[in-house]
Protein backbone atom coordinates (compact mmCIF):
# COMPACT_ATOMS: atom_id res chain seq x y z
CA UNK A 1 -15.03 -7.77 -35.68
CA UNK A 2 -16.38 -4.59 -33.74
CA UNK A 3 -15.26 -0.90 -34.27
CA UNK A 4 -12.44 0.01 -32.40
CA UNK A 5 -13.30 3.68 -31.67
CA UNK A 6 -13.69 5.94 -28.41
CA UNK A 7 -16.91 4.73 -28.67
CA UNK A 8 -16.72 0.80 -29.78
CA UNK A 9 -18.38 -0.48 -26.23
CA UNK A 10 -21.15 2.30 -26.32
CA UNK A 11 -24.42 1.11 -28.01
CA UNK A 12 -24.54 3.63 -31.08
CA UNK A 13 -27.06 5.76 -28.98
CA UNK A 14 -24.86 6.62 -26.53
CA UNK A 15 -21.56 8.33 -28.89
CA UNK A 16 -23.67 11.46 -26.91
CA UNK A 17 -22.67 10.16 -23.44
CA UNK A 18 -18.64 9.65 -24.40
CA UNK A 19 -19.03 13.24 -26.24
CA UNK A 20 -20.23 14.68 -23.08
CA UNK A 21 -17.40 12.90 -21.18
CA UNK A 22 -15.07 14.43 -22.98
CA UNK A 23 -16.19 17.99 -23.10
CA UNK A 24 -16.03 17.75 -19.42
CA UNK A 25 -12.67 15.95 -18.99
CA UNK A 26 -10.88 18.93 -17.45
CA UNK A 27 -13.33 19.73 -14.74
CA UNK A 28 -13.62 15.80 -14.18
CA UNK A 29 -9.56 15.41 -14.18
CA UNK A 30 -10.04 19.29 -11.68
CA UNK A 31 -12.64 17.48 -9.32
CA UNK A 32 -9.88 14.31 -9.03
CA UNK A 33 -6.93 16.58 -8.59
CA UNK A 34 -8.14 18.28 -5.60
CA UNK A 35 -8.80 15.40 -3.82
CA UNK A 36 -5.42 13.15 -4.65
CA UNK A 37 -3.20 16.45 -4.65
CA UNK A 38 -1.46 15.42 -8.18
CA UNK A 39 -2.68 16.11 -11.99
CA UNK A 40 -0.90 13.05 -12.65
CA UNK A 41 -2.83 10.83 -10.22
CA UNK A 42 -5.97 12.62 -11.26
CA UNK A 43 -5.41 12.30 -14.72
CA UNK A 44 -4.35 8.16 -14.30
CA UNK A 45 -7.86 7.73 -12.41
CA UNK A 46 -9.94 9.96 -15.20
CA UNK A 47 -8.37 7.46 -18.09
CA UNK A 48 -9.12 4.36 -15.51
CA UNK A 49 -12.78 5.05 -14.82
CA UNK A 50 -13.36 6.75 -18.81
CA UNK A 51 -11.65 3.20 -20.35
CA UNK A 52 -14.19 1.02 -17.74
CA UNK A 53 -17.04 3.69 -19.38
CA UNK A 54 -16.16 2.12 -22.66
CA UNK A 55 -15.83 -1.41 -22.21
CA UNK A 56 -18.50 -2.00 -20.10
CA UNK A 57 -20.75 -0.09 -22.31
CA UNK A 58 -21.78 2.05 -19.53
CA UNK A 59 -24.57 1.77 -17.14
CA UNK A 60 -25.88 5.27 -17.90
CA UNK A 61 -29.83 5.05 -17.58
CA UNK A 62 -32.54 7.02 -19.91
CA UNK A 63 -32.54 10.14 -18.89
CA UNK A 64 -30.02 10.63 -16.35
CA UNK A 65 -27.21 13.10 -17.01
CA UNK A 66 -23.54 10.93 -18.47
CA UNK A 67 -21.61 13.88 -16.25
CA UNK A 68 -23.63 13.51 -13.23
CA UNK A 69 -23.06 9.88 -13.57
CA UNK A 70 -19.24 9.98 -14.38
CA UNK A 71 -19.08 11.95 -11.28
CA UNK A 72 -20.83 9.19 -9.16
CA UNK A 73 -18.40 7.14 -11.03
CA UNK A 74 -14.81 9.17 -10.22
CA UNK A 75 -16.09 9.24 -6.41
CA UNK A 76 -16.13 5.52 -6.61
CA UNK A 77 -12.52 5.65 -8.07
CA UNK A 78 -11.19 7.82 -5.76
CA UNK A 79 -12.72 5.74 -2.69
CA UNK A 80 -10.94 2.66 -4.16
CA UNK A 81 -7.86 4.96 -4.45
CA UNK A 82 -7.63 6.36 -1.31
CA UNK A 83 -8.26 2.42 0.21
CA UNK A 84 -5.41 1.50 -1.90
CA UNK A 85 -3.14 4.04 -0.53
CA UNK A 86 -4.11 3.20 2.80
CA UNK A 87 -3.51 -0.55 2.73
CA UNK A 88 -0.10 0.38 1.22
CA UNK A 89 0.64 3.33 4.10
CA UNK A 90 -0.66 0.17 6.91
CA UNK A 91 1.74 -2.33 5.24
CA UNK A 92 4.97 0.21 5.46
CA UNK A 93 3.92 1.10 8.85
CA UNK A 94 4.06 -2.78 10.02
CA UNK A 95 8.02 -2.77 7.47
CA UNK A 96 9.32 0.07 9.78
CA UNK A 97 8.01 -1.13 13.19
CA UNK A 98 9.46 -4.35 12.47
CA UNK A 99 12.77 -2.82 11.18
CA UNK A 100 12.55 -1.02 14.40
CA UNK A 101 11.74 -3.61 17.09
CA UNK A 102 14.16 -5.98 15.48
CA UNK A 103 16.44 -7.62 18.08
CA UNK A 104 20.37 -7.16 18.29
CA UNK A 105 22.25 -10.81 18.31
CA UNK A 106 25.96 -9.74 19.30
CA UNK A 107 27.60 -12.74 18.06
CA UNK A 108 26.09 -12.35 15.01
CA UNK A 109 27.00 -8.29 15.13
CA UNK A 110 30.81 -9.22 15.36
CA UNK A 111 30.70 -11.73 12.62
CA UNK A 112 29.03 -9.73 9.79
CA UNK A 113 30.54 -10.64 6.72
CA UNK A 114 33.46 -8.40 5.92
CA UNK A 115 32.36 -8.25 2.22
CA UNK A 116 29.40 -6.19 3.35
CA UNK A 117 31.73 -3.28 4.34
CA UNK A 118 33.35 -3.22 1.06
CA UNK A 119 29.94 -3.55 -0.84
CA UNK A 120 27.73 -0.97 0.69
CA UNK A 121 29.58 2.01 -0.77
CA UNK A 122 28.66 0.54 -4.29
CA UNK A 123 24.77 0.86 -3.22
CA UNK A 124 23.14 4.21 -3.94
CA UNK A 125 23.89 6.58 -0.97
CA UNK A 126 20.58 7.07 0.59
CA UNK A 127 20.45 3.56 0.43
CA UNK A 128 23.88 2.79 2.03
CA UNK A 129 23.12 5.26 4.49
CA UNK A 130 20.23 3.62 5.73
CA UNK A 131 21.58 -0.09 6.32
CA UNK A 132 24.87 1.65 7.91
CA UNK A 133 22.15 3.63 10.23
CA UNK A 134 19.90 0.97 10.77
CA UNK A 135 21.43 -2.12 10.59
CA UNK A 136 24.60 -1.66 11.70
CA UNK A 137 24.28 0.79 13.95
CA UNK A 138 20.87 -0.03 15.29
CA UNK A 139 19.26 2.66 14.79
CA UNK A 140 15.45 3.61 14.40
CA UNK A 141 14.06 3.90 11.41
CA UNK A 142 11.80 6.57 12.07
CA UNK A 143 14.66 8.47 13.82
CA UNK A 144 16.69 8.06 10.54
CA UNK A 145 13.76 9.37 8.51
CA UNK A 146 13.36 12.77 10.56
CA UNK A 147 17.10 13.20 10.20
CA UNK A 148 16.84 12.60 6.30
CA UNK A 149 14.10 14.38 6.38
CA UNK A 150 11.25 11.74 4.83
CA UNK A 151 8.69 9.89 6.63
CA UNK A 152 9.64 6.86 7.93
CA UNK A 153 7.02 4.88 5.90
CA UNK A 154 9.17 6.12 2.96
CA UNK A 155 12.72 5.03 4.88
CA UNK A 156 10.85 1.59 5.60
CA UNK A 157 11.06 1.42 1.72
CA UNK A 158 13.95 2.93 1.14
CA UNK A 159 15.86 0.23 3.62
CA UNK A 160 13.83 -2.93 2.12
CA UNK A 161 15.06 -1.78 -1.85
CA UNK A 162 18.43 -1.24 -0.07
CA UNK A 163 18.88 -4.85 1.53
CA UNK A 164 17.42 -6.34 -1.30
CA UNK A 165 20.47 -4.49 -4.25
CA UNK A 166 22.88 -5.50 -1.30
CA UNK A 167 21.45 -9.00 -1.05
CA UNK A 168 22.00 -9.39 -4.90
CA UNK A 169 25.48 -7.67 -4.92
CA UNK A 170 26.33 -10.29 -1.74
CA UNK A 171 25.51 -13.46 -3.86
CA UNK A 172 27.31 -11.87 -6.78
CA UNK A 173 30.21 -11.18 -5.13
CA UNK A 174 30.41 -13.81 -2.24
CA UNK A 175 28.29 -16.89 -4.09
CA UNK A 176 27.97 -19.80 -2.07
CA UNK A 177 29.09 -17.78 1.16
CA UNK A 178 26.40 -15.19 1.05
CA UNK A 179 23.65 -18.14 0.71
CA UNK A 180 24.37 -19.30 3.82
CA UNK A 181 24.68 -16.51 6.01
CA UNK A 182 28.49 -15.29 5.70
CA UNK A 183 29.38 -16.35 9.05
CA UNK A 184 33.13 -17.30 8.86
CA UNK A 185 33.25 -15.82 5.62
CA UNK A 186 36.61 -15.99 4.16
CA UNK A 187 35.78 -15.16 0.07
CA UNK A 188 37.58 -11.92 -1.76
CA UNK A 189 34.78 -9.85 -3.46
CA UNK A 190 34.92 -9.86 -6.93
CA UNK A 191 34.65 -6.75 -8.64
């Protein structure tokens, strides 16, 4: 079996290319940080583009400087970070438009299970908040957000956690009721 070193997926000419990485980790973790805002984020993307260094054995060429490289390398990481965060940003945006836009049935307003009154206190507040202000009172999201003071992306994930721990205290509580819809429910909520 193969060293397991810093340097076990380096050829053994290169130990000078991960030394070099590492005498530089602070400016290279300093270059990241400025452009994500967080040490934390900077430092997870450093480790994630230093650990692909080692296993793939690096594609460093003869002559060419390892930082220069690793730099070439971290701007790659950071474009696939920033594309990340933006697929995740569009997906939230389409969770609180169609939390918005969704339509109001009044029958099915007046027969909301009366277990979910005496459940949503038990969710966290923020949450509860939000499916009292959203769902039952119809309410935008992105007007709740300004009022909490968080974007709405952040509400739009906020209220999705939130139906999800009351969907699970619902079946706990209300079983066979809560699977199908609690219309005419007429179960006492466990506690």
């Amino acid at each position: 079996m193969e060293a397991e070193g810093p340097d076990a997926g380096l050829p053994p000419d290169r130990e000078d290319v991960v030394a070099a990485l590492l005498a530089h980790q602070r400016r290279f973790v300093a270059f990241v940080e400025r452009r994500v805002g967080s040490r934390a984020v900077a430092e997870d993307l450093f480790q994630t583009a230093f650990a692909r260094t080692l296993e793939k054995g690096g594609a460093l060429k003869d002559g060419e400087s390892a930082v220069a490289w690793f730099y070439r390398l971290l701007r790659n990481a950071l474009v696939d970070h920033h594309r990340r965060q933006a697929a995740e940003g569009r997906a939230l945006e389409v969770e609180a438009r169609d939390a918005d836009s969704a339509t109001e049935d009044p029958e099915l307003k007046g027969a909301v299970c009366a277990c979910l009154a005496d459940l949503l206190p038990t969710l966290k507040p923020e949450y509860a908040r939000l499916v009292r202000q959203v769902d039952l009172e119809g309410r935008a999201v992105p007007d709740v957000a300004r009022e909490v003071g968080i974007t709405p992306n952040n509400a739009g994930v906020r209220l999705h956690r939130a139906r999800l721990a009351l969907k699970r205290s619902l079946e706990r509580g209300c079983g066979a009721c809560a699977a199908h819809g609690c219309l005419d429910c007429s179960c006492k909520p466990r506690r």
